[in-house]
C-alpha atoms as a PDB file:
ATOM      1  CA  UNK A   1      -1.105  -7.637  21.492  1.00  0.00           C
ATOM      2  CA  UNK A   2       0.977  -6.917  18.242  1.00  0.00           C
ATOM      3  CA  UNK A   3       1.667  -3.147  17.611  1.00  0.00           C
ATOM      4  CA  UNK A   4       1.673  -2.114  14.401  1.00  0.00           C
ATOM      5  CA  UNK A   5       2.591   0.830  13.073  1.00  0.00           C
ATOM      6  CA  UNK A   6       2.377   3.344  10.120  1.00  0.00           C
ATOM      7  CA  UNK A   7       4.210   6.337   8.731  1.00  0.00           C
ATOM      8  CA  UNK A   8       1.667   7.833   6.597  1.00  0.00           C
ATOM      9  CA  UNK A   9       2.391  10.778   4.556  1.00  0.00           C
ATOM     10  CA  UNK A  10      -0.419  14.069   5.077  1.00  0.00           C
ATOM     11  CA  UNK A  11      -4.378  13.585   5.013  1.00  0.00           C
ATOM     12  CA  UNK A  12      -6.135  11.652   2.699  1.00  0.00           C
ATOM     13  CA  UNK A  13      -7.425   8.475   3.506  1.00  0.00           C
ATOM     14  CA  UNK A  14      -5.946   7.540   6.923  1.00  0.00           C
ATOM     15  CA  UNK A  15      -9.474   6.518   8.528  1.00  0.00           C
ATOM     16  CA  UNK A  16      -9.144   3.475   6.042  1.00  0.00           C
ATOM     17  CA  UNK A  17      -6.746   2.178   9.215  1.00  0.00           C
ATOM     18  CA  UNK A  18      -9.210   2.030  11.704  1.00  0.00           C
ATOM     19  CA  UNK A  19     -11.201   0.352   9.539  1.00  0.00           C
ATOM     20  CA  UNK A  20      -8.957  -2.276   8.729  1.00  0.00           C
ATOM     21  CA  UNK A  21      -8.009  -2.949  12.228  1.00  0.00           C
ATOM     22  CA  UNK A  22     -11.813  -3.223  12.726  1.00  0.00           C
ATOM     23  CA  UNK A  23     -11.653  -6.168  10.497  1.00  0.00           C
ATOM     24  CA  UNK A  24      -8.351  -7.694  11.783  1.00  0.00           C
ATOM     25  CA  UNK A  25      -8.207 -10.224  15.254  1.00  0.00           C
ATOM     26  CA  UNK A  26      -8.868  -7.888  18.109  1.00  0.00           C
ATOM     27  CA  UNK A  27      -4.827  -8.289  19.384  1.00  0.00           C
ATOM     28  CA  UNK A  28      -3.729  -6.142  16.353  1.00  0.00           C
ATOM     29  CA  UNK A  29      -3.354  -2.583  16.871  1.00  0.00           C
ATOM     30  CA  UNK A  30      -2.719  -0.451  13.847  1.00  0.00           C
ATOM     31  CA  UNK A  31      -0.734   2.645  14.989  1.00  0.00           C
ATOM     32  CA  UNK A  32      -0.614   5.753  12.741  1.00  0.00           C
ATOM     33  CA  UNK A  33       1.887   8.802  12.458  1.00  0.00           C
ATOM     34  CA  UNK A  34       1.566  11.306   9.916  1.00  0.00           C
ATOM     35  CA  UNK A  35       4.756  12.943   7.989  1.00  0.00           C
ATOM     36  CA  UNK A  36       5.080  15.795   6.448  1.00  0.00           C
ATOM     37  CA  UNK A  37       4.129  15.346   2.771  1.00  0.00           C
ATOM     38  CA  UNK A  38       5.744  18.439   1.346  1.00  0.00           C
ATOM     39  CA  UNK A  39       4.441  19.285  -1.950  1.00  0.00           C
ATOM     40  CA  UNK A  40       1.165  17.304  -2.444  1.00  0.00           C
ATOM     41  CA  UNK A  41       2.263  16.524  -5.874  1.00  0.00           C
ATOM     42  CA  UNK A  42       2.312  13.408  -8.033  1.00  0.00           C
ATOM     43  CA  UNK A  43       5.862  14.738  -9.871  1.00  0.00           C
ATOM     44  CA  UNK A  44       8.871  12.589  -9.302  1.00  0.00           C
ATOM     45  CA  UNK A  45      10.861  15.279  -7.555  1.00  0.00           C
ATOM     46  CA  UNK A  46       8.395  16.026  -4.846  1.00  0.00           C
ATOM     47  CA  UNK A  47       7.289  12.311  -4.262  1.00  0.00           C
ATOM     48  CA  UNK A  48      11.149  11.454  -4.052  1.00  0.00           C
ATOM     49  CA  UNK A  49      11.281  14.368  -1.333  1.00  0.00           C
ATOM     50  CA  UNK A  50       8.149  13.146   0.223  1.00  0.00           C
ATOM     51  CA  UNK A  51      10.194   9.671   1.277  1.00  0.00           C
ATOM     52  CA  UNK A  52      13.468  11.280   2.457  1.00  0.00           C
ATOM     53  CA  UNK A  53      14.939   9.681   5.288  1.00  0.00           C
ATOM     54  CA  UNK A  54      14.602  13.190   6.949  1.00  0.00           C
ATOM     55  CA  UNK A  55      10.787  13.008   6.633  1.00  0.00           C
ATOM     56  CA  UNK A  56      10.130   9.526   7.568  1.00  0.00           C
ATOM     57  CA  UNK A  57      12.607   9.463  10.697  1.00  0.00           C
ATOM     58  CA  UNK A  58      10.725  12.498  12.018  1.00  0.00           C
ATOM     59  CA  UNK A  59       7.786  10.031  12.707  1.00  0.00           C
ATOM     60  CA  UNK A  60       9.551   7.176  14.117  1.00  0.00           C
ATOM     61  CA  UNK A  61      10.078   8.356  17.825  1.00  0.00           C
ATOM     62  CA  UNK A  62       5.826   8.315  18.245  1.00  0.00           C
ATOM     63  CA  UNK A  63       6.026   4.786  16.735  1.00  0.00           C
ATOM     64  CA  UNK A  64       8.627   4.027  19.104  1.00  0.00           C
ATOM     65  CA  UNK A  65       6.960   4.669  22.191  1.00  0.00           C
ATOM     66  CA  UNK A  66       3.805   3.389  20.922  1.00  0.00           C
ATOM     67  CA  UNK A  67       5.329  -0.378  21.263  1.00  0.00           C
ATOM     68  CA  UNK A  68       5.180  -0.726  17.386  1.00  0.00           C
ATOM     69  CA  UNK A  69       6.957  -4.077  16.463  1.00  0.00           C
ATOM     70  CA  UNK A  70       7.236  -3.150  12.831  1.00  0.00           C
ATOM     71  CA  UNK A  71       6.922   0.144  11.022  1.00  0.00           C
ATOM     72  CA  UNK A  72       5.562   0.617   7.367  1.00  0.00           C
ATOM     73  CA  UNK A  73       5.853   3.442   5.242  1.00  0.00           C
ATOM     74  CA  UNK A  74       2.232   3.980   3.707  1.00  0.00           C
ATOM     75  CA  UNK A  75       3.174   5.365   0.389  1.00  0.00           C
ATOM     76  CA  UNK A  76       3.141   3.820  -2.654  1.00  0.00           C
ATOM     77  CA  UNK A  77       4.458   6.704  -4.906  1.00  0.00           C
ATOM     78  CA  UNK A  78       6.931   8.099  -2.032  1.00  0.00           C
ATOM     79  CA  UNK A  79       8.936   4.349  -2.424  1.00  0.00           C
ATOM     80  CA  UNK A  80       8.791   3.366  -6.023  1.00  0.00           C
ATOM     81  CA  UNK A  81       9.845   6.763  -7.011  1.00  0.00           C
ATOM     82  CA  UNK A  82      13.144   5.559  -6.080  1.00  0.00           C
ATOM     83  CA  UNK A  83      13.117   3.193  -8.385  1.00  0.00           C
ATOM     84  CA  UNK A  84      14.216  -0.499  -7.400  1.00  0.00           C
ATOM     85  CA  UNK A  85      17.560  -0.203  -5.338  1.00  0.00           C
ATOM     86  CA  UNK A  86      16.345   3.127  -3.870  1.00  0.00           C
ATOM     87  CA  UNK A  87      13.343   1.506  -2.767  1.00  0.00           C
ATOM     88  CA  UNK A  88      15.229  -0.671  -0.904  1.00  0.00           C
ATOM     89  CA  UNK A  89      17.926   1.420   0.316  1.00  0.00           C
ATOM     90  CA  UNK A  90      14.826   3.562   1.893  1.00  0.00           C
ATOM     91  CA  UNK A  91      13.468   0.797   3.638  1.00  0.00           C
ATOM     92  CA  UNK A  92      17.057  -0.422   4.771  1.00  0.00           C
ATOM     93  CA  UNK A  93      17.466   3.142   6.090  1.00  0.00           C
ATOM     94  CA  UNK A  94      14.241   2.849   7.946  1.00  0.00           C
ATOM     95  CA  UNK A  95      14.801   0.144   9.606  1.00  0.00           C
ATOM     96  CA  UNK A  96      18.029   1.233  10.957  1.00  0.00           C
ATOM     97  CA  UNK A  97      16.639   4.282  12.266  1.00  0.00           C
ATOM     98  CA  UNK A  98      13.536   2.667  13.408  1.00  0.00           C
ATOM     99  CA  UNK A  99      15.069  -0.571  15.157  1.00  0.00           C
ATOM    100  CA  UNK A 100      12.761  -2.272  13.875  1.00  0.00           C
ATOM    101  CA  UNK A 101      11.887  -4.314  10.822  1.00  0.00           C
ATOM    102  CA  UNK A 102      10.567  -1.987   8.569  1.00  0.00           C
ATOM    103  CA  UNK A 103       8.962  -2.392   4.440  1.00  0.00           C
ATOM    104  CA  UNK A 104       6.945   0.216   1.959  1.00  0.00           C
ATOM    105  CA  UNK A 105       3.943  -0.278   0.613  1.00  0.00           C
ATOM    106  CA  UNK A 106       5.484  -0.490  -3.150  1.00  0.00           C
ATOM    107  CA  UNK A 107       7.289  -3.482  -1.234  1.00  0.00           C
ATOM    108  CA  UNK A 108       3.511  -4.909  -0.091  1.00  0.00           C
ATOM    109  CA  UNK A 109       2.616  -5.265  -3.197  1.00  0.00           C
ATOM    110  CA  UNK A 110       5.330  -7.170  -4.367  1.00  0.00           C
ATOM    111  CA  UNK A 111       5.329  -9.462  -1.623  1.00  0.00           C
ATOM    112  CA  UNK A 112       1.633  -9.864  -1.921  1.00  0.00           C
ATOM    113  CA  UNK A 113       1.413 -10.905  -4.988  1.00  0.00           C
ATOM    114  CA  UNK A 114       4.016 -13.616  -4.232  1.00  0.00           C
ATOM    115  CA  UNK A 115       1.751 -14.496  -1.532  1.00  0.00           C
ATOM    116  CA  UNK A 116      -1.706 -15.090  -3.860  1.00  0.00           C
ATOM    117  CA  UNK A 117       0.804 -16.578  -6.360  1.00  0.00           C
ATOM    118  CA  UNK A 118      -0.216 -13.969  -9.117  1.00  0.00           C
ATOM    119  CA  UNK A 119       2.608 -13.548 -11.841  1.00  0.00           C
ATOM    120  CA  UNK A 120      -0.095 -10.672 -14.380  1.00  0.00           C
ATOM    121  CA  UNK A 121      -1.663  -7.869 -13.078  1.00  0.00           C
ATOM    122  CA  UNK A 122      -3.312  -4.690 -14.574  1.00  0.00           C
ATOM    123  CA  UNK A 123      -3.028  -1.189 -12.788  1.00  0.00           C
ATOM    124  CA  UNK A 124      -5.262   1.180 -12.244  1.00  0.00           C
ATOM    125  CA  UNK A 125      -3.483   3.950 -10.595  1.00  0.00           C
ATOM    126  CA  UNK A 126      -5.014   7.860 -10.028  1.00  0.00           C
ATOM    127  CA  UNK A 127      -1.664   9.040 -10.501  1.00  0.00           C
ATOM    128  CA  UNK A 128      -0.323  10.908 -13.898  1.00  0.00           C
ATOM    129  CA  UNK A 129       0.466   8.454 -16.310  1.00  0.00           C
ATOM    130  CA  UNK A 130       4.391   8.767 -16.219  1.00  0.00           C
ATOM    131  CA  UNK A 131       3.731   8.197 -12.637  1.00  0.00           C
ATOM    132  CA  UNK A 132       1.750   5.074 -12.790  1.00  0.00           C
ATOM    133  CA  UNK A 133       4.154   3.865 -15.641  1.00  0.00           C
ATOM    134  CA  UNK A 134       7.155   4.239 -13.015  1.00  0.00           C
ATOM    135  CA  UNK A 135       4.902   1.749 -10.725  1.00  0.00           C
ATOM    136  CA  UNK A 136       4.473  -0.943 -13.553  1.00  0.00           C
ATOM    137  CA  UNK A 137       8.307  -0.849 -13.896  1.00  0.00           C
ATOM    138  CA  UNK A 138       8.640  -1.323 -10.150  1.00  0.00           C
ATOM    139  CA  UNK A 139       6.314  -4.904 -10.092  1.00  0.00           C
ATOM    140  CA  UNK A 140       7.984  -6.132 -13.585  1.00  0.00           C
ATOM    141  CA  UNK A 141      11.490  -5.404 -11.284  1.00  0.00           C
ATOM    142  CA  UNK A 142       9.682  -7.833  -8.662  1.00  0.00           C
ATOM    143  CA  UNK A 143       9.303 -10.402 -11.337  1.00  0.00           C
ATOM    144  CA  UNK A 144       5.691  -9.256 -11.844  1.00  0.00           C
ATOM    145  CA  UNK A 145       3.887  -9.683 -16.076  1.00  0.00           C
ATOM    146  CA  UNK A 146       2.026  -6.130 -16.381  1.00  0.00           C
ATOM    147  CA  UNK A 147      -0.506  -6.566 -18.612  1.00  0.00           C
ATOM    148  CA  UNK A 148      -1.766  -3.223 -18.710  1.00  0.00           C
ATOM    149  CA  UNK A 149      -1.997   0.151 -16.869  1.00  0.00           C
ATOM    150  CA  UNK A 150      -4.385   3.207 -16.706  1.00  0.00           C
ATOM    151  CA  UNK A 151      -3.668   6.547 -14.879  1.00  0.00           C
ATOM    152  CA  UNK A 152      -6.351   8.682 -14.171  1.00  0.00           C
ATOM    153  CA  UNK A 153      -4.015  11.987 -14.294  1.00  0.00           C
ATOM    154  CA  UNK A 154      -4.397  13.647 -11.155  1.00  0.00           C
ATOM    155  CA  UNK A 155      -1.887  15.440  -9.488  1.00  0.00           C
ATOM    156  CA  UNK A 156      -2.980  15.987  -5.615  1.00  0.00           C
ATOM    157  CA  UNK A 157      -3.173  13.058  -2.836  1.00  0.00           C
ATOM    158  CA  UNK A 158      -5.946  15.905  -1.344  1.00  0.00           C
ATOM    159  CA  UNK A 159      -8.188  15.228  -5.023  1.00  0.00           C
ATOM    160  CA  UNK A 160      -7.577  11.787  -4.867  1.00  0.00           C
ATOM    161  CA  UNK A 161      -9.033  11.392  -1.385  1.00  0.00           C
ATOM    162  CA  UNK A 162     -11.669  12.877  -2.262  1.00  0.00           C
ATOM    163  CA  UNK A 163     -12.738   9.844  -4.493  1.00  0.00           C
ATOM    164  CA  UNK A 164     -15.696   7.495  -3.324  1.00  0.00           C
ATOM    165  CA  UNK A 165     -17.110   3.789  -4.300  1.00  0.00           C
ATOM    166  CA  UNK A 166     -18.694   5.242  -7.988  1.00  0.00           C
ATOM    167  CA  UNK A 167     -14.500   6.684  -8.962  1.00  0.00           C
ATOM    168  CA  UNK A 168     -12.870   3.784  -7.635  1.00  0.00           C
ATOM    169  CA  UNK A 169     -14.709   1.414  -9.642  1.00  0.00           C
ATOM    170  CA  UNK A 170     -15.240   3.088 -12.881  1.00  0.00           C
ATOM    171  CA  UNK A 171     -11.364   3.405 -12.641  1.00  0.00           C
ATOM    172  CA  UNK A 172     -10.643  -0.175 -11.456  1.00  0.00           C
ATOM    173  CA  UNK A 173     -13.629  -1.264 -14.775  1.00  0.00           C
ATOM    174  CA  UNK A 174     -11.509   0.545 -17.362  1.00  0.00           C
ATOM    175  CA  UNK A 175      -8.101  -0.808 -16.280  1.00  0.00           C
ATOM    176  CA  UNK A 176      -8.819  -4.785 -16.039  1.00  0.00           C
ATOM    177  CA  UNK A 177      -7.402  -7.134 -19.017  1.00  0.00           C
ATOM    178  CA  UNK A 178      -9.201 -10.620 -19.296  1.00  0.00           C
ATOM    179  CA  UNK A 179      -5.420 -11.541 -19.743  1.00  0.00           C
ATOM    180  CA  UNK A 180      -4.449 -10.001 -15.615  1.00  0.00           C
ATOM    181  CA  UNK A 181      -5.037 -12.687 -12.544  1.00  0.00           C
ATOM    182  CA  UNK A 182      -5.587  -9.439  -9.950  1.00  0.00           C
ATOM    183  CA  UNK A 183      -5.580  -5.633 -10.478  1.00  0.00           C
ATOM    184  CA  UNK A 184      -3.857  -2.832  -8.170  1.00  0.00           C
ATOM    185  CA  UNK A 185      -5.147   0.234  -7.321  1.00  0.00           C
ATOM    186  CA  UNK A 186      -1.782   1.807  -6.020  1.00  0.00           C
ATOM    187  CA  UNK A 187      -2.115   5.319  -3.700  1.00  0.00           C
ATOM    188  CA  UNK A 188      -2.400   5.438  -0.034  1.00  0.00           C
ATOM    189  CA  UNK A 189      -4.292   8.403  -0.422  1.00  0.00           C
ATOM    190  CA  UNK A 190      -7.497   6.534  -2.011  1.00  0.00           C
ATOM    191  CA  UNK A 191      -9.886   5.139   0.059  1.00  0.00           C
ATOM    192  CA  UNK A 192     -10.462   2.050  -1.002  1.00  0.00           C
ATOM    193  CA  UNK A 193     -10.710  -0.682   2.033  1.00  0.00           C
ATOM    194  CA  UNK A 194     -14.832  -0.428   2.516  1.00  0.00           C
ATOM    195  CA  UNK A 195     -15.080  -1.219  -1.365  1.00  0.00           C
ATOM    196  CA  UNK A 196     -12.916  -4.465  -1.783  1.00  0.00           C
ATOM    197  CA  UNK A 197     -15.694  -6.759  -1.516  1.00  0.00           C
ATOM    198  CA  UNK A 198     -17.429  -5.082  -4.381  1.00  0.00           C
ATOM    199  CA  UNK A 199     -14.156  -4.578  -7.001  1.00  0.00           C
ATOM    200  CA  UNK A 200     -13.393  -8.279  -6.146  1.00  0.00           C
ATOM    201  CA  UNK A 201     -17.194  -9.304  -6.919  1.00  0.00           C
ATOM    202  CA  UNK A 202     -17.499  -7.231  -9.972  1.00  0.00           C
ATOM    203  CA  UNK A 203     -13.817  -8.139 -11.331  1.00  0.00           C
ATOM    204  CA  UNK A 204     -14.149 -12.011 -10.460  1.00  0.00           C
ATOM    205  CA  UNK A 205     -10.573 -11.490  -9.270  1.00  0.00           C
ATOM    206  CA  UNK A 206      -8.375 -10.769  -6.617  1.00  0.00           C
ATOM    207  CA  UNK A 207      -8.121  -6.615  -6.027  1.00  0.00           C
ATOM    208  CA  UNK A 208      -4.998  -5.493  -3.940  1.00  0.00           C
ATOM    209  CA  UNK A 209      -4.980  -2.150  -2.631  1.00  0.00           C
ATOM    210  CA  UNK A 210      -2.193   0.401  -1.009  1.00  0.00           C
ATOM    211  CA  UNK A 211      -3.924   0.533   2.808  1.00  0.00           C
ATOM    212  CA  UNK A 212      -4.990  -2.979   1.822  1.00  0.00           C
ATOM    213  CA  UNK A 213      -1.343  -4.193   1.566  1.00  0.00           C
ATOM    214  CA  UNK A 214       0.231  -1.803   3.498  1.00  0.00           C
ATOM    215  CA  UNK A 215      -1.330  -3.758   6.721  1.00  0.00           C
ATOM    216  CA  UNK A 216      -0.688  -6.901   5.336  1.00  0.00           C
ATOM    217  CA  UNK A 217       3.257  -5.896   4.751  1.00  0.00           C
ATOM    218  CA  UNK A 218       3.029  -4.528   8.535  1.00  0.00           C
ATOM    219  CA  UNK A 219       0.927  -8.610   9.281  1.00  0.00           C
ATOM    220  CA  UNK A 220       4.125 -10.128   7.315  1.00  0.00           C
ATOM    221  CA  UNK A 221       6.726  -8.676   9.341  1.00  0.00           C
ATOM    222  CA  UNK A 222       5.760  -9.339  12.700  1.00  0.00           C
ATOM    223  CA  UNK A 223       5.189 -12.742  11.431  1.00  0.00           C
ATOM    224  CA  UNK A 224       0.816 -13.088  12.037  1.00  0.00           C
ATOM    225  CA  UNK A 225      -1.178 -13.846   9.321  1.00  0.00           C
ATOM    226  CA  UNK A 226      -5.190 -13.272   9.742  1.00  0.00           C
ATOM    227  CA  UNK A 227      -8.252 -14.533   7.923  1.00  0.00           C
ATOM    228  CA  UNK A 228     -10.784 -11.311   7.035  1.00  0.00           C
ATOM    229  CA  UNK A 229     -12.675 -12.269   4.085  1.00  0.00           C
ATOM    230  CA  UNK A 230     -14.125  -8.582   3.420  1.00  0.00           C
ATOM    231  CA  UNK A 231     -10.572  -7.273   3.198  1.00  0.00           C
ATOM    232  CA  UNK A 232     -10.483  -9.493  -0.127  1.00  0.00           C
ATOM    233  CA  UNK A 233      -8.140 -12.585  -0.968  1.00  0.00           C
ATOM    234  CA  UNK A 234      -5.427 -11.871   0.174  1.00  0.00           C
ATOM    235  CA  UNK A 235      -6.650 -12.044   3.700  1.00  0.00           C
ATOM    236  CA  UNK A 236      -8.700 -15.290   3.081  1.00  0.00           C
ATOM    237  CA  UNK A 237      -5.656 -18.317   3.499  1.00  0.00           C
ATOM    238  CA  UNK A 238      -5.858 -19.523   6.879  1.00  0.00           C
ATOM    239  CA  UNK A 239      -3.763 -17.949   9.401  1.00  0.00           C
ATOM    240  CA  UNK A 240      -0.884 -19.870  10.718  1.00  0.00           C
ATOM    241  CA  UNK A 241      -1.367 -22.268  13.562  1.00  0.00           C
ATOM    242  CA  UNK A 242       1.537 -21.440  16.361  1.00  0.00           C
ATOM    243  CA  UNK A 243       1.935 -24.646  17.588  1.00  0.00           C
END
């Protein structure tokens, strides 16, 4: 069995985990604590405050006893609001506290895009548009060509996870270039994991998600890789063969 597990900030689209371990080889378990969020606001003082190191160890000794191998911190916004380094010195943090290897889902994407081999992308984020600006200058840090991004302007995770199918994909429609090889659709509080299948189908691309690549970053660490086609291309390579 390989424990993973999940600091995810407030309420908003956590039941996107069970479905994603659903999907995954039945020896994955996805393991979930919830942190305080703070102030559910998309402003770069309380989304900094929503990652302190404070916050996210308060979670950790649940995760611990729950056998977790790795631990990922499910927020997009609450790790590229650090900008680059910070990012990293949050994660570094984390996994010192932790004991374990530990990642972000800013982080996820990053990696996951080195993993499809995708160097353009277009965002379509539901965050305020200085918000989802600070994102795009996160991925062009990784090395990744933005080719164009759309924020939706809202301000609450609690609004955002209220969003269904129709919102996600009107959103993900006006954000695509012909010029980007995927799109993102950044925010752990979206639900976007049962709808995949369709963005990817009526994008002809890959689509990478935050829950999406947050369980993939959580996959990467621990070192298993698993082939579930309706969790979209980047879970469609084989899985490595442990010989």
């Amino acid at each position: 069995m390989t424990a993973l597990g999940f600091l995810y900030p407030g309420h908003s689209a956590e039941d996107d985990y069970p479905r994603i371990e659903q999907l995954l080889s039945s020896d994955i378990r996805l393991d979930l604590v919830h942190t305080d969020i703070g102030e559910d606001a998309h402003r770069v003082d309380a989304l900094r405050a929503t990652g302190s190191p404070e916050r996210l160890a308060a979670g950790l000794e649940q995760l611990r006893l729950s056998g977790a191998e790795a631990v990922v911190w499910a927020c997009t916004s609450g790790s590229f609001a650090h900008g680059w380094e910070g990012a990293h010195e949050q994660v570094r943090g984390l996994a010192r506290a932790a004991g374990m290897p530990a990642s972000s889902t800013s982080f996820g994407f990053v990696h996951a895009l080195r993993e499809i081999e995708v160097r353009r992308v277009a965002v379509a984020a539901t965050y305020p548009d200085d918000v989802a600006e600070l994102f795009a200058g996160f991925l062009r840090a990784g090395g990744t060509e933005v080719t164009g991004v759309r924020g939706a302007g809202i301000v609450t995770a609690a609004e955002v996870g209220a969003w269904g199918e129709r919102e996600v994909l009107a959103l993900a429609r006006s954000a695509d270039t012909p010029d980007a090889e995927a799109l993102l659709l950044p925010g752990t509080a979206l639900h976007t994991v049962a709808h995949i299948p369709a963005l990817e189908k009526e994008l002809g691309k890959p689509v990478l998600t935050a829950n999406q690549v947050t369980a993939w970053e959580a996959l990467r660490l621990t070192d298993r890789r698993v082939n579930a086609p309706q969790l979209g291309a980047l879970f469609t390579r084989e899985p490595v063969v442990q010989v």
